[in-house]
C-alpha atoms as a PDB file:
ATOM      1  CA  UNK A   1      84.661 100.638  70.879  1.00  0.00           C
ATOM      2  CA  UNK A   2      86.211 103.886  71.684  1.00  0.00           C
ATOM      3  CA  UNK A   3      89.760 104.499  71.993  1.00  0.00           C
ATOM      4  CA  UNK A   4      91.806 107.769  73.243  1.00  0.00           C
ATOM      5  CA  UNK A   5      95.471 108.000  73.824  1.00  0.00           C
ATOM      6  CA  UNK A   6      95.379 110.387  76.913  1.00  0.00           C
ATOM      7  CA  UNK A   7      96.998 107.977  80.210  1.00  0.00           C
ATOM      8  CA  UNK A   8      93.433 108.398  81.736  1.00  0.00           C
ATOM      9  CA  UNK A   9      92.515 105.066  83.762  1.00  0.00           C
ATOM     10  CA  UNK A  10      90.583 102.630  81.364  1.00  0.00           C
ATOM     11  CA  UNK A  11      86.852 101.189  81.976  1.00  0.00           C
ATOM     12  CA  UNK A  12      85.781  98.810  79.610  1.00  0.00           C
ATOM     13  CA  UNK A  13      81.766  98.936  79.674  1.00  0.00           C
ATOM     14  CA  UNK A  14      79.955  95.272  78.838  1.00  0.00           C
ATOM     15  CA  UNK A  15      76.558  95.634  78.040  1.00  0.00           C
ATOM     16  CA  UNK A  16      74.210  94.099  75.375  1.00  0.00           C
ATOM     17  CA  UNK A  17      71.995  97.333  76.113  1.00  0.00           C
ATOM     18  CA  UNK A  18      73.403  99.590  74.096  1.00  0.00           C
ATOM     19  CA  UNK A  19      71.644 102.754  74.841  1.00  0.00           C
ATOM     20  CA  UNK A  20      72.689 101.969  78.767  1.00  0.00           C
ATOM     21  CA  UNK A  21      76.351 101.084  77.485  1.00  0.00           C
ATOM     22  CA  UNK A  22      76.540 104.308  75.362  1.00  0.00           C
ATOM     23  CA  UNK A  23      75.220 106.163  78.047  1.00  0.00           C
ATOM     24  CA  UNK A  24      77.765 104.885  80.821  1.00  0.00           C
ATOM     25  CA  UNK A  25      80.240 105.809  77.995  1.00  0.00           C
ATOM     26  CA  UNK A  26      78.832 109.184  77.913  1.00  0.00           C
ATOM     27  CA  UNK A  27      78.915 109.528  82.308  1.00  0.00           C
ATOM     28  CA  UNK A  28      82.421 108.241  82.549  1.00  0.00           C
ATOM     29  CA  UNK A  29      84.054 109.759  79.351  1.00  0.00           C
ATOM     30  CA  UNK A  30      85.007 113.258  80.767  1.00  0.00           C
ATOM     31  CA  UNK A  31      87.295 111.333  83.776  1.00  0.00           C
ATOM     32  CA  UNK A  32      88.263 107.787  82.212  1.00  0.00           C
ATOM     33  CA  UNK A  33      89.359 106.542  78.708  1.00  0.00           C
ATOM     34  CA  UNK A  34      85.795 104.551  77.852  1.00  0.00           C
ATOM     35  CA  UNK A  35      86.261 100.970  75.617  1.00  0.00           C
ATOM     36  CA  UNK A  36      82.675  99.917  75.229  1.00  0.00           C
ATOM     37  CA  UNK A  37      81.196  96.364  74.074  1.00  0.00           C
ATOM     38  CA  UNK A  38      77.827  95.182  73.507  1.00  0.00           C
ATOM     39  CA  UNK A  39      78.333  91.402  74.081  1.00  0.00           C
ATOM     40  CA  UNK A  40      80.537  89.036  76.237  1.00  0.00           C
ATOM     41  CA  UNK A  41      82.800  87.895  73.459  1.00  0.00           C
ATOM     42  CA  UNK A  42      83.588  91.345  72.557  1.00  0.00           C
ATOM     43  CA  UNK A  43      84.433  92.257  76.036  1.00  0.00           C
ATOM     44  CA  UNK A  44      86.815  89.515  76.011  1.00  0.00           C
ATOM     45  CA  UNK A  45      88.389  91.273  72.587  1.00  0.00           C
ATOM     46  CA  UNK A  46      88.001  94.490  73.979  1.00  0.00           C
ATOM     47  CA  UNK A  47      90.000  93.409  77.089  1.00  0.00           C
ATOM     48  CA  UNK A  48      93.576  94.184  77.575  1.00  0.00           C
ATOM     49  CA  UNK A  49      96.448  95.058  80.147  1.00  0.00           C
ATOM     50  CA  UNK A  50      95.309  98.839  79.820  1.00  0.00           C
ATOM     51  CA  UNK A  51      91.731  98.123  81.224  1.00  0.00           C
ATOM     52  CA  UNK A  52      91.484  99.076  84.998  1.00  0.00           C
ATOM     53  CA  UNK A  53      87.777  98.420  85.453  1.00  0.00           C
ATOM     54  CA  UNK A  54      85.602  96.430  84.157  1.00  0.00           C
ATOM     55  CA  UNK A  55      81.648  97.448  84.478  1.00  0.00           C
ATOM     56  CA  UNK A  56      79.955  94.196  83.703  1.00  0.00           C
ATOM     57  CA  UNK A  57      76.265  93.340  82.975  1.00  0.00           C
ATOM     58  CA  UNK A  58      75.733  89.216  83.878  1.00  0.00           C
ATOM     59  CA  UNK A  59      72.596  88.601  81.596  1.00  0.00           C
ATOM     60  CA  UNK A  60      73.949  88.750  78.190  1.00  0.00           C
ATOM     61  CA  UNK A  61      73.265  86.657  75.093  1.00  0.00           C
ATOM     62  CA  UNK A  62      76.340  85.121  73.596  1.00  0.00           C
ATOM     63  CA  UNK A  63      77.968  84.760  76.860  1.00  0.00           C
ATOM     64  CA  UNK A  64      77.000  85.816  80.268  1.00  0.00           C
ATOM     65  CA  UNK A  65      78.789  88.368  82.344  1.00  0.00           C
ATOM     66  CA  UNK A  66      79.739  85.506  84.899  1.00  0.00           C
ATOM     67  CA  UNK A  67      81.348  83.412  81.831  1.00  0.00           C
ATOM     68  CA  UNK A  68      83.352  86.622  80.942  1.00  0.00           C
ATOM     69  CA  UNK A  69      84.244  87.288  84.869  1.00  0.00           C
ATOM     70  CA  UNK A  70      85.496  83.777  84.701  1.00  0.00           C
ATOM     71  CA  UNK A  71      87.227  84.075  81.893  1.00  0.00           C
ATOM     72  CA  UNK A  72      89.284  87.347  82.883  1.00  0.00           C
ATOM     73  CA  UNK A  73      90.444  85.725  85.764  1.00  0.00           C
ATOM     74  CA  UNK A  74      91.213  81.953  84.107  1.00  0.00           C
ATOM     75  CA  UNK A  75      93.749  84.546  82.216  1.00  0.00           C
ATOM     76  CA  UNK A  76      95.269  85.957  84.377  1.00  0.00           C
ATOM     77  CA  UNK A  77      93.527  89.881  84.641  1.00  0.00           C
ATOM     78  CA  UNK A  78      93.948  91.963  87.938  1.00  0.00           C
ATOM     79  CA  UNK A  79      91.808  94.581  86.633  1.00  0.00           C
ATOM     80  CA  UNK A  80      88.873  95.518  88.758  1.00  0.00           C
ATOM     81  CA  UNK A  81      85.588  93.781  88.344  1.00  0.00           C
ATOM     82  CA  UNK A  82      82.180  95.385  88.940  1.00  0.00           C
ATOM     83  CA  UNK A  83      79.154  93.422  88.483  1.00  0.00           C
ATOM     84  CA  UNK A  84      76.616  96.003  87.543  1.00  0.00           C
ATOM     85  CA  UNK A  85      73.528  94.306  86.807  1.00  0.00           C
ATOM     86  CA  UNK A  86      69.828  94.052  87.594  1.00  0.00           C
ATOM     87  CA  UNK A  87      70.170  90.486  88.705  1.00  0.00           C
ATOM     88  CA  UNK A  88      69.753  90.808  92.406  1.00  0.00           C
ATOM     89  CA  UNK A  89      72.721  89.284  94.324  1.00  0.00           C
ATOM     90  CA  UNK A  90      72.344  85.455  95.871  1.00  0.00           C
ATOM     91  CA  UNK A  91      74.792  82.922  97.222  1.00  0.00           C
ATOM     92  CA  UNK A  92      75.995  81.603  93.680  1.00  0.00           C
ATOM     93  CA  UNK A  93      78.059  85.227  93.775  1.00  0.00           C
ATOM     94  CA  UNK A  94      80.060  83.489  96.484  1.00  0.00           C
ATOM     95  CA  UNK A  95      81.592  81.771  93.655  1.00  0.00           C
ATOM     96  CA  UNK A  96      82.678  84.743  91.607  1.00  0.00           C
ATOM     97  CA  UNK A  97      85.584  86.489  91.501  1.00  0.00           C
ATOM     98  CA  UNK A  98      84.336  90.294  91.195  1.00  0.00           C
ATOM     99  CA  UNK A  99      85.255  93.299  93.168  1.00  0.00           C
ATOM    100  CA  UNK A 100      82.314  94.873  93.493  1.00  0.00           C
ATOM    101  CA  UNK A 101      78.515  94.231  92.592  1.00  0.00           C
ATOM    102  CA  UNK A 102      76.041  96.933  91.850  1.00  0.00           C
ATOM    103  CA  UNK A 103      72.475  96.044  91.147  1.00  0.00           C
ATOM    104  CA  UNK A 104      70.963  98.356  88.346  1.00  0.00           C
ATOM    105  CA  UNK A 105      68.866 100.942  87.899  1.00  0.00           C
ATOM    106  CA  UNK A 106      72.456 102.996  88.639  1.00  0.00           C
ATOM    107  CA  UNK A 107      72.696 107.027  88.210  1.00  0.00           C
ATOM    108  CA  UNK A 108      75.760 108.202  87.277  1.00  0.00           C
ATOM    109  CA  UNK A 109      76.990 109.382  90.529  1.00  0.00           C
ATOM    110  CA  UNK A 110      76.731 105.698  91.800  1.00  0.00           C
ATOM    111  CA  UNK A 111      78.601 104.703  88.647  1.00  0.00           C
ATOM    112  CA  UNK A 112      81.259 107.219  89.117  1.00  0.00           C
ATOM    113  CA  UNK A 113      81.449 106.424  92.811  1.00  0.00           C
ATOM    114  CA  UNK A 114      82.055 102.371  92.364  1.00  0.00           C
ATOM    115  CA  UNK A 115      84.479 103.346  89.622  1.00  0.00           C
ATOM    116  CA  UNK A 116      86.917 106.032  91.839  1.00  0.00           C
ATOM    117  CA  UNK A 117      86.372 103.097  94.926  1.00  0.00           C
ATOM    118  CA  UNK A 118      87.876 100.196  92.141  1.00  0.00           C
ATOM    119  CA  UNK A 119      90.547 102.911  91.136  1.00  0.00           C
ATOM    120  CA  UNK A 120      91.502 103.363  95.129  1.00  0.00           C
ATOM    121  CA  UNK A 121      91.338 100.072  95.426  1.00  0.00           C
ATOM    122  CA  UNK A 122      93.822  99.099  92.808  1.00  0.00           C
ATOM    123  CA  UNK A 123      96.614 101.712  94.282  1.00  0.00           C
ATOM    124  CA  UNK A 124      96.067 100.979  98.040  1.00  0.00           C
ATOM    125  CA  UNK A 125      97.140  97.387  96.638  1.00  0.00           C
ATOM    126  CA  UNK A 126      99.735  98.770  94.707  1.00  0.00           C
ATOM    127  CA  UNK A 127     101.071 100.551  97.944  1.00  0.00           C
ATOM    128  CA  UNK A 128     100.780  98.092 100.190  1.00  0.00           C
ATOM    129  CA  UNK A 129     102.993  95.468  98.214  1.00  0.00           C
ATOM    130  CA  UNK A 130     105.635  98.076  97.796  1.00  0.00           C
ATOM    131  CA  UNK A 131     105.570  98.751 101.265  1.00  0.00           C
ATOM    132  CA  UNK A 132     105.819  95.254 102.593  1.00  0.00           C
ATOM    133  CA  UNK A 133     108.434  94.601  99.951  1.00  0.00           C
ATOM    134  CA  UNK A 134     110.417  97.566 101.626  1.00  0.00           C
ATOM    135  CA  UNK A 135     110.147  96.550 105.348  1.00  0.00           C
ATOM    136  CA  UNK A 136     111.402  93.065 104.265  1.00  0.00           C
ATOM    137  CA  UNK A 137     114.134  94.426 103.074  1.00  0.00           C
ATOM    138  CA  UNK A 138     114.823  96.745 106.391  1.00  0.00           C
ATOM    139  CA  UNK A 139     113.854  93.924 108.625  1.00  0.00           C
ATOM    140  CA  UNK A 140     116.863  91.513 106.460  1.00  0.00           C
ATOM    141  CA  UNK A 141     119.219  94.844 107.188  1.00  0.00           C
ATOM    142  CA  UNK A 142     118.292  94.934 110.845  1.00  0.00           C
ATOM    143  CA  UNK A 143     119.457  91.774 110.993  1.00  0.00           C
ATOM    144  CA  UNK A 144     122.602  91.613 110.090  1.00  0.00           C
ATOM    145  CA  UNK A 145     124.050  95.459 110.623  1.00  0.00           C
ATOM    146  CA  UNK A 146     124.549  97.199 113.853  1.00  0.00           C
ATOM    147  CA  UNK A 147     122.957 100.025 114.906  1.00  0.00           C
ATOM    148  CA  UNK A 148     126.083 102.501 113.896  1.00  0.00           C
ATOM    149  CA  UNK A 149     126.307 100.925 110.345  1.00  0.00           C
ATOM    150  CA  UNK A 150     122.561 101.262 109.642  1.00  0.00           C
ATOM    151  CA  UNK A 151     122.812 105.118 111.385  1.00  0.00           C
ATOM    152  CA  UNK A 152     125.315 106.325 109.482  1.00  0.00           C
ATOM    153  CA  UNK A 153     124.610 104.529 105.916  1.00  0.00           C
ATOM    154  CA  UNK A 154     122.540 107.461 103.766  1.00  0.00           C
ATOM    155  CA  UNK A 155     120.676 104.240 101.581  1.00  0.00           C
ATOM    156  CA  UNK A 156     119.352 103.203 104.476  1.00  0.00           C
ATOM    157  CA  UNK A 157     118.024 106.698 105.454  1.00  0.00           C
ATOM    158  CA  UNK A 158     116.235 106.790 102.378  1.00  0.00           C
ATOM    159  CA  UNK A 159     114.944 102.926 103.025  1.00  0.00           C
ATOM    160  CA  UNK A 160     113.399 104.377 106.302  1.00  0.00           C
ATOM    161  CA  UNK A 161     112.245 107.766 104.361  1.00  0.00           C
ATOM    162  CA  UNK A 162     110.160 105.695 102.110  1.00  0.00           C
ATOM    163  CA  UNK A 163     109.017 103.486 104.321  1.00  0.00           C
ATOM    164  CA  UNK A 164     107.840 106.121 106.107  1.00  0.00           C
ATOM    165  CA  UNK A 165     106.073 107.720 103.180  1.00  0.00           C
ATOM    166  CA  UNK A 166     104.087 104.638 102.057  1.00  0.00           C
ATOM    167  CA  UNK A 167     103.229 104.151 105.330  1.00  0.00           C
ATOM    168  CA  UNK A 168     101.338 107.385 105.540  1.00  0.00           C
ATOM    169  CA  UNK A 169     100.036 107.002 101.483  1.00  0.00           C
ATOM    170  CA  UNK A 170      98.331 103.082 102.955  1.00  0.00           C
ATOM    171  CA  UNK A 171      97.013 105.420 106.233  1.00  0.00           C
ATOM    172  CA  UNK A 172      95.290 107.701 103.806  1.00  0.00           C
ATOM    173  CA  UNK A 173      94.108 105.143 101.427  1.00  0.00           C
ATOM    174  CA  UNK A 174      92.708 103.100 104.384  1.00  0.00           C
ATOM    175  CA  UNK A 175      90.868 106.629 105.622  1.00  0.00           C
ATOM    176  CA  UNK A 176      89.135 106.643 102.064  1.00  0.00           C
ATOM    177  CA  UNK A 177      87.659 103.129 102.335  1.00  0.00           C
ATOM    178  CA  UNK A 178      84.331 102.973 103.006  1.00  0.00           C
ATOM    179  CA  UNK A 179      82.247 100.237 105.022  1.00  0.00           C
ATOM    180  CA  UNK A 180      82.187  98.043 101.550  1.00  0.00           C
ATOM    181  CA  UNK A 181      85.579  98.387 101.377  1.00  0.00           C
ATOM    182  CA  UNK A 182      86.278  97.415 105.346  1.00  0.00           C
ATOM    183  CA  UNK A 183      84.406  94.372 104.641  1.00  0.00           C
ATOM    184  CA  UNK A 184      85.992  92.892 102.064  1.00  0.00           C
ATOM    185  CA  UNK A 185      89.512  94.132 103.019  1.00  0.00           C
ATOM    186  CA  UNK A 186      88.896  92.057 106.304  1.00  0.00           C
ATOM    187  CA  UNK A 187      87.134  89.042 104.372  1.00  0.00           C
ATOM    188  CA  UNK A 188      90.553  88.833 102.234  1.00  0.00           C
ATOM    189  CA  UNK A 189      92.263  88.717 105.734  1.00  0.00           C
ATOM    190  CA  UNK A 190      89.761  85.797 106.852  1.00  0.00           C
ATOM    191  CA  UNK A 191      90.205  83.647 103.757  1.00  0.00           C
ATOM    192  CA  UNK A 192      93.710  83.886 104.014  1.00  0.00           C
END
């Protein structure tokens, strides 16, 4: 396992192909702090709050990528899952709790790519809870000020400022999604 203090976003790499795992390590290691693990039970040790993505082979020995994925989420981890695997997807994925699913052989611009995507991903959420969090909290002003008190009150300037910026942040985020992206942004909508 490799470990770096630099504030770099975190991808722990799960693979019990080792040359692939050290050479996903090697791909991602310039732009992300790389944890690597050869094996699910060490991805479960290697996994912690700092971990942002998780790359994630599903055929594995000592416990399969799905048993990890399942595990991650029994505890509670919001970090991003990627499925990157050469089992090709079916409907048992329909099961899983993974945010994104790449079927291997991958170069490293694809493995770059899905990693930046899980990264947007992560802040657009991010965002868009501080955003709604905001407007529920001008909508509960709204009603119960008048329209001088609100005017003239410099807090709630700076409530609409903000607004206004995140607003414009979830715009651009939303203009970086791609049609993966669309899809399951609008599946989340569905199943809710």
């Amino acid at each position: 396992m490799t470990d770096s203090p630099d504030d770099r976003p975190t991808v722990l790499v799960v693979d019990d192909e080792r040359d692939l795992t050290d050479l996903y390590e090697v791909w991602l290691s310039d732009d992300y702090h790389v944890r690597t693990a050869y094996g699910g039970e060490e991805a479960l040790a290697a996994h912690d709050d700092a971990v942002d993505v998780v790359l994630l082979d599903r055929r594995m020995p000592d416990l399969s990528g799905d048993e990890v994925l399942e595990r991650l989420r029994d505890q509670g981890s919001d970090c991003q899952v990627v499925m990157v695997t050469a089992v090709d997807p079916d409907f048992d994925i329909l099961e899983m709790g993974f945010d994104g699913y790449v079927t291997k052989p991958v170069d490293r611009d694809q493995l770059q790519s899905v990693v930046e995507r899980m990264l947007t991903r992560r802040e657009y959420d991010a965002q868009l809870q501080s955003y709604y969090r905001l407007v529920a909290q001008r909508a509960a002003l709204v009603a119960e000020k008048d329209a001088g008190e609100l005017a003239s009150n410099p807090e709630f300037a700076d409530l609409e400022a903000r607004i206004a910026d995140l607003k414009a942040e979830t715009d651009l985020a939303v203009s970086d999604f791609d049609e993966t992206d669309f899809d399951a942004a609008f599946r989340d909508l569905d199943d809710s």
